[in-house]
C-alpha atoms as a PDB file:
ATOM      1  CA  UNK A   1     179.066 239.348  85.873  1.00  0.00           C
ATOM      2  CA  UNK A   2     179.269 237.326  82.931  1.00  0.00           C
ATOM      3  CA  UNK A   3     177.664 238.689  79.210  1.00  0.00           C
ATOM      4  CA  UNK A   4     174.445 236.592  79.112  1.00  0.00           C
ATOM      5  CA  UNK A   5     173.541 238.566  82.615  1.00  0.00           C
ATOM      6  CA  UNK A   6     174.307 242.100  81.339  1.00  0.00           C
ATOM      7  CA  UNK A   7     172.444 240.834  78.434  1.00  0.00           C
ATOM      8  CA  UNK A   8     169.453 240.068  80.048  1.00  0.00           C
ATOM      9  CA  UNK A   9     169.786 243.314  81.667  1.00  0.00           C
ATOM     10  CA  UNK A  10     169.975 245.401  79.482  1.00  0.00           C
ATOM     11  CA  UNK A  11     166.526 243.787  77.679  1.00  0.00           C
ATOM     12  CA  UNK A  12     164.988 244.874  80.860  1.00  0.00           C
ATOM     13  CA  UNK A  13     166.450 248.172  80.597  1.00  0.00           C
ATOM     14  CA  UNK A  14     164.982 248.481  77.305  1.00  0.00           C
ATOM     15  CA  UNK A  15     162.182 247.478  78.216  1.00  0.00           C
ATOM     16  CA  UNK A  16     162.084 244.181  76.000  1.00  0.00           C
ATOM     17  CA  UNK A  17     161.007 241.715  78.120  1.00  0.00           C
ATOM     18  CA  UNK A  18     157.584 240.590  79.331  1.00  0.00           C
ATOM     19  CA  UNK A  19     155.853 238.166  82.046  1.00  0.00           C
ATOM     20  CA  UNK A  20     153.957 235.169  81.499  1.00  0.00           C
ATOM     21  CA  UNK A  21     150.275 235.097  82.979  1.00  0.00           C
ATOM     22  CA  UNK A  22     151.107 232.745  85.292  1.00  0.00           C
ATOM     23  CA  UNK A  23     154.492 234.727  86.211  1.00  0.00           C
ATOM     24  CA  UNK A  24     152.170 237.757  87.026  1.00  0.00           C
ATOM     25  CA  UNK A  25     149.646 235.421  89.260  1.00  0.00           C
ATOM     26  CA  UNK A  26     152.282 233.753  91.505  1.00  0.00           C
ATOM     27  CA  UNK A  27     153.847 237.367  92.055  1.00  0.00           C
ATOM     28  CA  UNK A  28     150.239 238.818  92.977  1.00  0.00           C
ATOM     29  CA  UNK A  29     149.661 235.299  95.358  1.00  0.00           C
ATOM     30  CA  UNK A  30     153.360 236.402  96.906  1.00  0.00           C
ATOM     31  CA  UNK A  31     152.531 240.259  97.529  1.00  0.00           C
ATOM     32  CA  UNK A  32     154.932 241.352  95.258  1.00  0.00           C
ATOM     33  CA  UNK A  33     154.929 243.548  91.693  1.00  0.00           C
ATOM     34  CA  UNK A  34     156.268 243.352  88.498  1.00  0.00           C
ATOM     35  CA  UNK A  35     158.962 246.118  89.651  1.00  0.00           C
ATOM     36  CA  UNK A  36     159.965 243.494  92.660  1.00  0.00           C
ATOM     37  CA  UNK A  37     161.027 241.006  89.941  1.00  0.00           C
ATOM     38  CA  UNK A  38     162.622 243.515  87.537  1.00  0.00           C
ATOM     39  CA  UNK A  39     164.807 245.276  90.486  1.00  0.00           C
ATOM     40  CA  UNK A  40     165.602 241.445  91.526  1.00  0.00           C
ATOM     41  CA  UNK A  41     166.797 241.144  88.162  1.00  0.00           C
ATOM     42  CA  UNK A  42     168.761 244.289  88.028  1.00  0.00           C
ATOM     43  CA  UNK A  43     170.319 243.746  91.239  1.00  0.00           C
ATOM     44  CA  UNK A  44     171.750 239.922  90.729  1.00  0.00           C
ATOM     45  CA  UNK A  45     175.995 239.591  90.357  1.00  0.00           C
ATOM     46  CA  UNK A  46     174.709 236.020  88.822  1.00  0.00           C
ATOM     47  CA  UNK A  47     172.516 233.710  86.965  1.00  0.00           C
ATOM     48  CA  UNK A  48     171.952 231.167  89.699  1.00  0.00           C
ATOM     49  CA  UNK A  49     171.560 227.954  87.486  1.00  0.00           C
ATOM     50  CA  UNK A  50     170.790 227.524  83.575  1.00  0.00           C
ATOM     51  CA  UNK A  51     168.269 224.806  82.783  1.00  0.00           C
ATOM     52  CA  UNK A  52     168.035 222.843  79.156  1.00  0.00           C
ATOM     53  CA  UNK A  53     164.233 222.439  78.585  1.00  0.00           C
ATOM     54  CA  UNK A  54     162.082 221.924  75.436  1.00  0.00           C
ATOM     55  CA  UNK A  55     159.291 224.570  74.387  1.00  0.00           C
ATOM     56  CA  UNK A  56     156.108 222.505  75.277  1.00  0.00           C
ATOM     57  CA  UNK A  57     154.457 223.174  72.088  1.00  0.00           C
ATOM     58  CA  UNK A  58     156.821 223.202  69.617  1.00  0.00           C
ATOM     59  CA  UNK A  59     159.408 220.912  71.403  1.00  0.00           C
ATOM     60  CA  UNK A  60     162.689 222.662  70.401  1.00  0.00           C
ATOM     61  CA  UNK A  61     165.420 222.722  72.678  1.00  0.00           C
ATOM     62  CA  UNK A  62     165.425 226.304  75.345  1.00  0.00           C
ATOM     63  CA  UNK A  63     167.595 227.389  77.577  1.00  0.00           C
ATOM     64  CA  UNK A  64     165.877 228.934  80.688  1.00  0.00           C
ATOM     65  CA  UNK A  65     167.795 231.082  83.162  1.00  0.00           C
ATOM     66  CA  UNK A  66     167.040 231.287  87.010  1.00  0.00           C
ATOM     67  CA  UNK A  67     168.165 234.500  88.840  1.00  0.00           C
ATOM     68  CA  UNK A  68     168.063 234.952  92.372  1.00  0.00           C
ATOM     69  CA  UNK A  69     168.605 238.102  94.128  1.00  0.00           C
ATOM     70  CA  UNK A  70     167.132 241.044  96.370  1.00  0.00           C
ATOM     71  CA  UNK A  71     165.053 243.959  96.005  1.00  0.00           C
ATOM     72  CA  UNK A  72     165.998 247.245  96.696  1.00  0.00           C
ATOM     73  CA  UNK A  73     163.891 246.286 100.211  1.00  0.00           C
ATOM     74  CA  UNK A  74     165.717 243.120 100.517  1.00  0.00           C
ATOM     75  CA  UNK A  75     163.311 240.882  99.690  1.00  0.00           C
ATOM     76  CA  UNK A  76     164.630 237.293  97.289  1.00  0.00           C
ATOM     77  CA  UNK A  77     163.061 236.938  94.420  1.00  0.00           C
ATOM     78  CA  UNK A  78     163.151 233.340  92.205  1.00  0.00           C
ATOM     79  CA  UNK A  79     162.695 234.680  88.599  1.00  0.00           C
ATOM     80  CA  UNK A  80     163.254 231.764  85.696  1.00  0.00           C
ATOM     81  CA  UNK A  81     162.732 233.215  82.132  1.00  0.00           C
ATOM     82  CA  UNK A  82     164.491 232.545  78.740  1.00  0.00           C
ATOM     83  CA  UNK A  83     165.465 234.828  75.930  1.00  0.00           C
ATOM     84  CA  UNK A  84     163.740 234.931  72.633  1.00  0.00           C
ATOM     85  CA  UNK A  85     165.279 235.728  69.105  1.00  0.00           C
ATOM     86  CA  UNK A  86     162.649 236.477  66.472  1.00  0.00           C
ATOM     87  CA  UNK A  87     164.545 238.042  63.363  1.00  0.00           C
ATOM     88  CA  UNK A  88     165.614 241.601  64.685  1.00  0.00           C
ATOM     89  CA  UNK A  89     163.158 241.363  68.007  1.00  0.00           C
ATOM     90  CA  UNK A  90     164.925 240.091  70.981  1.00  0.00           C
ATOM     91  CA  UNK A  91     162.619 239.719  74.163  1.00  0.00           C
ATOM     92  CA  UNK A  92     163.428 238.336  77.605  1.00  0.00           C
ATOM     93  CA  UNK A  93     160.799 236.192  78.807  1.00  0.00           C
ATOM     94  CA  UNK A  94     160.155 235.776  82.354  1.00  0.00           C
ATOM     95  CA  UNK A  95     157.749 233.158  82.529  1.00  0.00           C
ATOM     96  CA  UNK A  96     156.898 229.519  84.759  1.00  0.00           C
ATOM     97  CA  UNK A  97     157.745 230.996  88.396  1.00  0.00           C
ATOM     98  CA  UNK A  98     158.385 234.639  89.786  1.00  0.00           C
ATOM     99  CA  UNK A  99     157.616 234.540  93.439  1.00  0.00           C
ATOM    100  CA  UNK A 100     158.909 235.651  96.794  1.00  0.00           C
ATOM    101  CA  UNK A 101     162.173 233.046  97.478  1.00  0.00           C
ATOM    102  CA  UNK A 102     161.460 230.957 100.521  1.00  0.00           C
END
């Protein structure tokens, strides 16, 4: 499991990270909850592919992290999210897509 991943982790674990609006609608539209996507996230080995992107607003360069893995009812979850550094709060940001994997 490679440090960015247990990273990640152990935001969630802290309870530093939070979902986008549109995050939280396309898991409602899929059936699934906010603890679906966290348990995916807790249960992946990987990140499945890192993505360079630029924040739409203030168009600095982002790095956004897709992880793809079960639930504890083996259900796939898609979750992309990026981490964000503000002085001493760190925050992992699931955001764009968190759905039920086709």
């Amino acid at each position: 499991m490679s440090q960015l991943l247990k990273k990640i982790k152990r935001l969630i674990i802290k309870g530093h990270y939070q979902f986008t609006l549109k995050a939280e609608t396309e898991l409602e539209a899929d059936g699934l909850l906010i603890e679906d996507a966290l348990e995916s996230i807790l249960n992946a080995s990987d990140i499945y592919k890192t993505l360079n992107s630029k924040h739409p607003s203030m168009g600095k360069k982002e790095k956004l992290y897709i992880i793809k893995s079960f639930t504890y009812d083996d259900i796939l979850v898609y979750t992309k999210g990026k981490i964000y550094e503000e002085e001493r709060d760190i925050q992992f940001y699931i955001l764009i897509s968190s759905k039920r994997s086709m």
